[in-house]
C-alpha atoms as a PDB file:
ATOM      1  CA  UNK A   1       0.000   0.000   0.000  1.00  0.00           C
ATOM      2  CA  UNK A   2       1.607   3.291  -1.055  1.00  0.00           C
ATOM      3  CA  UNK A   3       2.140   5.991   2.159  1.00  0.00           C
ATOM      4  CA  UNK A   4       0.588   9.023   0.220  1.00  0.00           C
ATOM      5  CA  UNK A   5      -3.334   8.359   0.365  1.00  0.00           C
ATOM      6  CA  UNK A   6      -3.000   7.437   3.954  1.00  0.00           C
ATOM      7  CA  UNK A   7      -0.741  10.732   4.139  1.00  0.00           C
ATOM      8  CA  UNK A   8      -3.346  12.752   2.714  1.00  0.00           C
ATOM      9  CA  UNK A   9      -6.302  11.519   4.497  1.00  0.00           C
ATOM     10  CA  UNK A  10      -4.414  12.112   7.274  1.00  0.00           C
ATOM     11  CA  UNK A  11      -3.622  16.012   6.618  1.00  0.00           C
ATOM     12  CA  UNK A  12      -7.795  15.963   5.766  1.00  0.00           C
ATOM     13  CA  UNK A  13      -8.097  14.560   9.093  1.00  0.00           C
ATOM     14  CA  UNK A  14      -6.185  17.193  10.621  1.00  0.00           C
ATOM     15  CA  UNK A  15      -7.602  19.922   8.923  1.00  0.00           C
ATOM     16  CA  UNK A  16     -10.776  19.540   9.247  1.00  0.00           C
ATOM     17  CA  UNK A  17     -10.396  18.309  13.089  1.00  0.00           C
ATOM     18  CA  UNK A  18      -8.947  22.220  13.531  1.00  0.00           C
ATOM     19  CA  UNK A  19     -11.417  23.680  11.723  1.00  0.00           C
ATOM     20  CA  UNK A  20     -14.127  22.495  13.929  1.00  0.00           C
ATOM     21  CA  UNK A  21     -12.090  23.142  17.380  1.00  0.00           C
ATOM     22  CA  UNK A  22     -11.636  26.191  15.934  1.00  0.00           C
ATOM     23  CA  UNK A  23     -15.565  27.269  15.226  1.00  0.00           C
ATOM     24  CA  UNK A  24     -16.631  24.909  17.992  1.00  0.00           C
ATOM     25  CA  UNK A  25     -14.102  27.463  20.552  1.00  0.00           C
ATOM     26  CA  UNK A  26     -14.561  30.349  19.218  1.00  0.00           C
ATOM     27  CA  UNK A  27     -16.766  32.849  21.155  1.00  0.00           C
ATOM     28  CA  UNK A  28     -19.992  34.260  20.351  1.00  0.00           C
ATOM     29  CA  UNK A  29     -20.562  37.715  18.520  1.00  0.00           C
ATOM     30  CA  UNK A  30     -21.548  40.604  21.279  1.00  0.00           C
ATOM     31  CA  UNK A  31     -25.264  41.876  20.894  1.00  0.00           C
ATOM     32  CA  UNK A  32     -25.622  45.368  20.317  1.00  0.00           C
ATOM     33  CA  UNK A  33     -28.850  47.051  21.440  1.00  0.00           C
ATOM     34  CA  UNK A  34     -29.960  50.015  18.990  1.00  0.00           C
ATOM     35  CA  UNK A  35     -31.581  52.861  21.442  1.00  0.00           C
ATOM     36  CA  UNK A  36     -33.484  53.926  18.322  1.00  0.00           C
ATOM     37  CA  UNK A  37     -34.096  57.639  20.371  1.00  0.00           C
ATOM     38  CA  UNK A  38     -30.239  58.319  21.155  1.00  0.00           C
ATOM     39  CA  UNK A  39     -29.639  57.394  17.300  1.00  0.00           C
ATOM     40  CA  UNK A  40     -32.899  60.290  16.151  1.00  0.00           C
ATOM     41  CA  UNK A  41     -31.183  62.593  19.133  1.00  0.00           C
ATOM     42  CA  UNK A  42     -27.094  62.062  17.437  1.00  0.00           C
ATOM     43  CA  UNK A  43     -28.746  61.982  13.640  1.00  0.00           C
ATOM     44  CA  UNK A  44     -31.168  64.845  13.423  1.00  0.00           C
ATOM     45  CA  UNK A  45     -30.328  66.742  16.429  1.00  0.00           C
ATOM     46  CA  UNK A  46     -26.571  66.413  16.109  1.00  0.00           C
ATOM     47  CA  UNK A  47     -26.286  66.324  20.132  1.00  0.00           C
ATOM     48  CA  UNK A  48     -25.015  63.391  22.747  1.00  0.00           C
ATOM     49  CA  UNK A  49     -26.940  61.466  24.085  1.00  0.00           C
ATOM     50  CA  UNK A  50     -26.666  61.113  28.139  1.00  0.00           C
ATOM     51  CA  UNK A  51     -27.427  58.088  30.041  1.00  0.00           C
ATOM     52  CA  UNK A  52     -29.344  58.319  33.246  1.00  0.00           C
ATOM     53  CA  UNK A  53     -29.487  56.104  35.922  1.00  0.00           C
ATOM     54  CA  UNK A  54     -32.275  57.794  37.563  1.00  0.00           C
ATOM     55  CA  UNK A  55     -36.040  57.267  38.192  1.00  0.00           C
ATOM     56  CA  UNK A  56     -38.529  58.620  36.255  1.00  0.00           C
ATOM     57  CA  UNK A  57     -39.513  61.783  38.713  1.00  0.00           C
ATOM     58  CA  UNK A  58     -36.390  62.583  38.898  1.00  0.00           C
ATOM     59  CA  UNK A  59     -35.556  63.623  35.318  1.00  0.00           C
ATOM     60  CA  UNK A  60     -38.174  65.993  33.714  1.00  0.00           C
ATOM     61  CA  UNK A  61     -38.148  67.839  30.718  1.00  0.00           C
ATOM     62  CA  UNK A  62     -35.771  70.722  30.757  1.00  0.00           C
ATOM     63  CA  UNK A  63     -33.786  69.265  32.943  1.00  0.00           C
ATOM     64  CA  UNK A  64     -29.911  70.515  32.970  1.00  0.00           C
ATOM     65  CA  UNK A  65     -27.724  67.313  32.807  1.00  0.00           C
ATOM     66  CA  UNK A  66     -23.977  67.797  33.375  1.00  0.00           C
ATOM     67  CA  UNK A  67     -22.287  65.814  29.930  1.00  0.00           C
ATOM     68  CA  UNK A  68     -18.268  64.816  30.291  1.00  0.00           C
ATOM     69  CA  UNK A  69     -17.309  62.547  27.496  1.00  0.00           C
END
């Protein structure tokens, strides 16, 4: 029996052995969340949005938020 079938169905072997220990490790894409309003507010209104860790009576409208990027 000739050595270079076996040698070639052995560098298949391999190859397709990393392959799958490579897809099978690798980690999953991050999901991004769209805030649809802070996209309309950076778009149209060409301002930052702010994030606010606060309850709803304690922002109102007109509020003055202090911004540092």
């Amino acid at each position: 029996m000739s050595r270079q079938p076996v040698a070639v169905a052995v560098v298949m072997v391999v190859l397709v052995a990393g392959a799958g220990l490579f897809y099978w490790r690798s980690p999953n894409p991050p999901v991004v969340v769209v805030d649809h309003l802070c996209e309309f507010v950076r778009k149209e209104q060409k301002m930052d949005c702010v994030a606010v860790l606060a309850s709803d009576s304690f922002m109102k409208p007109g509020a003055i938020v202090d911004y540092s990027p």
